[in-house]
C-alpha atoms as a PDB file:
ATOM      1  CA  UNK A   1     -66.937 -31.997 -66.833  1.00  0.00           C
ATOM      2  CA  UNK A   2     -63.890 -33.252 -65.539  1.00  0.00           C
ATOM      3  CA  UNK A   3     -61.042 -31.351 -63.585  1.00  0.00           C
ATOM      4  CA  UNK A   4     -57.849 -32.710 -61.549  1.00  0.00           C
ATOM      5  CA  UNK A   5     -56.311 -31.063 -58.843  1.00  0.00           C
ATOM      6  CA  UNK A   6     -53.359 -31.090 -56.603  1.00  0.00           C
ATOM      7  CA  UNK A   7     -53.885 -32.200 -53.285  1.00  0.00           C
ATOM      8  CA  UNK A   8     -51.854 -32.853 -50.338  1.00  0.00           C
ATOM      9  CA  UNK A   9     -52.646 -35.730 -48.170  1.00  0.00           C
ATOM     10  CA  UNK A  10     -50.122 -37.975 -45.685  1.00  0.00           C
ATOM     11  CA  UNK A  11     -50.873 -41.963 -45.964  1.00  0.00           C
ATOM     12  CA  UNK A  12     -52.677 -43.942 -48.675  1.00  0.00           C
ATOM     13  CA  UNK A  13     -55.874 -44.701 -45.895  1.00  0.00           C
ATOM     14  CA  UNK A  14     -56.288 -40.859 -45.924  1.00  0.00           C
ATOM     15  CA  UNK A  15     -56.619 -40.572 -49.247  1.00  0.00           C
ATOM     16  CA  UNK A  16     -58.726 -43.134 -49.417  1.00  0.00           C
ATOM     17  CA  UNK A  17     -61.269 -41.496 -46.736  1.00  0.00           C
ATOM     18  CA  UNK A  18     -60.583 -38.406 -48.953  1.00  0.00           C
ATOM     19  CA  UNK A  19     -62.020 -39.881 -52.093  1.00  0.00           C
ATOM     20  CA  UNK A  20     -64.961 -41.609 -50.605  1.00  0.00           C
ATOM     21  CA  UNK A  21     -66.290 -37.891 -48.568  1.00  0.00           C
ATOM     22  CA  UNK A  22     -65.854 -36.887 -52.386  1.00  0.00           C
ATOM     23  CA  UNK A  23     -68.172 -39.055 -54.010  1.00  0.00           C
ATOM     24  CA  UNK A  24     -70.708 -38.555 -51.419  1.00  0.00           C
ATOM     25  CA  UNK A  25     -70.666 -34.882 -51.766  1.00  0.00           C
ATOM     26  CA  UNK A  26     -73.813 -33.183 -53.757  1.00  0.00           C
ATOM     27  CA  UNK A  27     -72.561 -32.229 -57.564  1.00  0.00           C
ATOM     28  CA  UNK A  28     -69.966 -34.840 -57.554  1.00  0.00           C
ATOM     29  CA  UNK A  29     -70.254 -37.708 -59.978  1.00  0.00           C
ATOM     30  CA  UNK A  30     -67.455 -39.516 -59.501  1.00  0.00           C
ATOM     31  CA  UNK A  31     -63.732 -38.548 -58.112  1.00  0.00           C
ATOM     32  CA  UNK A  32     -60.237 -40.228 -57.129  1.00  0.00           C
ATOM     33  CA  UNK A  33     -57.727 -39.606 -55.330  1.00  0.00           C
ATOM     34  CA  UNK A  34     -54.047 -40.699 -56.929  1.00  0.00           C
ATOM     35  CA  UNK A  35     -51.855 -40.743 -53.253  1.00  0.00           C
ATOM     36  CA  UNK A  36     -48.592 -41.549 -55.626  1.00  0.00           C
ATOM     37  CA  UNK A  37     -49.012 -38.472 -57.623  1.00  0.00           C
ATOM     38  CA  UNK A  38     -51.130 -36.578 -54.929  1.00  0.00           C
ATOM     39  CA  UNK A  39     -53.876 -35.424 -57.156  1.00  0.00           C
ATOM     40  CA  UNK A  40     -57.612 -36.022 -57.357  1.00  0.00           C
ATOM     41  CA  UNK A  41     -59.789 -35.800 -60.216  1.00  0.00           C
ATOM     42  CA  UNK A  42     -63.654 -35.199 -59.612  1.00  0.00           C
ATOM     43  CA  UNK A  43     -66.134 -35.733 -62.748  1.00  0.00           C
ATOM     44  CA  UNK A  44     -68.811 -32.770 -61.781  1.00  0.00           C
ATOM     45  CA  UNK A  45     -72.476 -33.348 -62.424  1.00  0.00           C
ATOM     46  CA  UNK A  46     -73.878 -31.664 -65.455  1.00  0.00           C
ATOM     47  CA  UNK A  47     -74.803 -27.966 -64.430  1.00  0.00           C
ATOM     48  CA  UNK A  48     -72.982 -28.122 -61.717  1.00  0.00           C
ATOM     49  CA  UNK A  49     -70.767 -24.975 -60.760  1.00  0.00           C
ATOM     50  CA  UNK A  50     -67.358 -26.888 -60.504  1.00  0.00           C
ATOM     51  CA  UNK A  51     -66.102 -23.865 -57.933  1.00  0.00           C
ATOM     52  CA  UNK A  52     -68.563 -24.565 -55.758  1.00  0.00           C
ATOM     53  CA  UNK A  53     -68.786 -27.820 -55.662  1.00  0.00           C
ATOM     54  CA  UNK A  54     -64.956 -27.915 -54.834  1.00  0.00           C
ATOM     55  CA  UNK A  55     -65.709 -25.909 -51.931  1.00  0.00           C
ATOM     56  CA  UNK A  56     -68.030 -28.462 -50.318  1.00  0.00           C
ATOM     57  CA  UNK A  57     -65.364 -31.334 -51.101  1.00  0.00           C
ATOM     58  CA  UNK A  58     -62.864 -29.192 -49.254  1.00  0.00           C
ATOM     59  CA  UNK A  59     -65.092 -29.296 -46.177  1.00  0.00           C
ATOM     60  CA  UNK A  60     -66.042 -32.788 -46.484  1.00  0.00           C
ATOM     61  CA  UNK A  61     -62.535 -34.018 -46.877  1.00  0.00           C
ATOM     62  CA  UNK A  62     -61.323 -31.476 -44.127  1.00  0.00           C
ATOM     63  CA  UNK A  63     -63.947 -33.496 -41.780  1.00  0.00           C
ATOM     64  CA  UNK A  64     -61.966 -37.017 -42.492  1.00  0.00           C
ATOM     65  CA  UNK A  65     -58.336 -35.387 -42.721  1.00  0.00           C
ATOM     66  CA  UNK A  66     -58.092 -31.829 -41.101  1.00  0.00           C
ATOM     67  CA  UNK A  67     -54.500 -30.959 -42.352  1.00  0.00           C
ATOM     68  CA  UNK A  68     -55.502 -32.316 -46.367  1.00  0.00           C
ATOM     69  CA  UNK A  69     -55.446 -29.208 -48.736  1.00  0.00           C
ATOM     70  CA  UNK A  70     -56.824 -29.143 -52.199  1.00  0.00           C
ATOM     71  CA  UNK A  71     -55.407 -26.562 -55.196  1.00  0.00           C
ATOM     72  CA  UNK A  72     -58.295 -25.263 -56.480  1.00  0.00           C
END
């Protein structure tokens, strides 16, 4: 499954700390993070509870760029 989401991140480098702390979290597939459009679309691993999962991106992403927020 595959979702998008708004996010809200300051510089291009961000984003791309952002979309790398995605990809290593657990349940995450693959994911990218658009800085022109501010969105990021994350392709979940089967069976995997997209909610939750977005939860643990939040943190991870949170941990490389404290003031980034994700719609989810």
């Amino acid at each position: 499954m595959k979702k998008t989401y708004k996010i809200e991140v300051d510089c291009a480098n961000c984003a791309n700390l952002m979309e790398d702390a995605a990809r290593k979290t657990s349940g995450v597939a693959s994911a990218v993070v658009n800085f022109m459009t501010q969105k990021m679309t994350v392709e979940f691993v089967d069976g995997q509870e997209p909610k939750a999962v977005m939860q643990k991106v939040l943190r991870a992403c949170k941990k490389v760029e404290p003031d980034c927020e994700i719609v989810l």
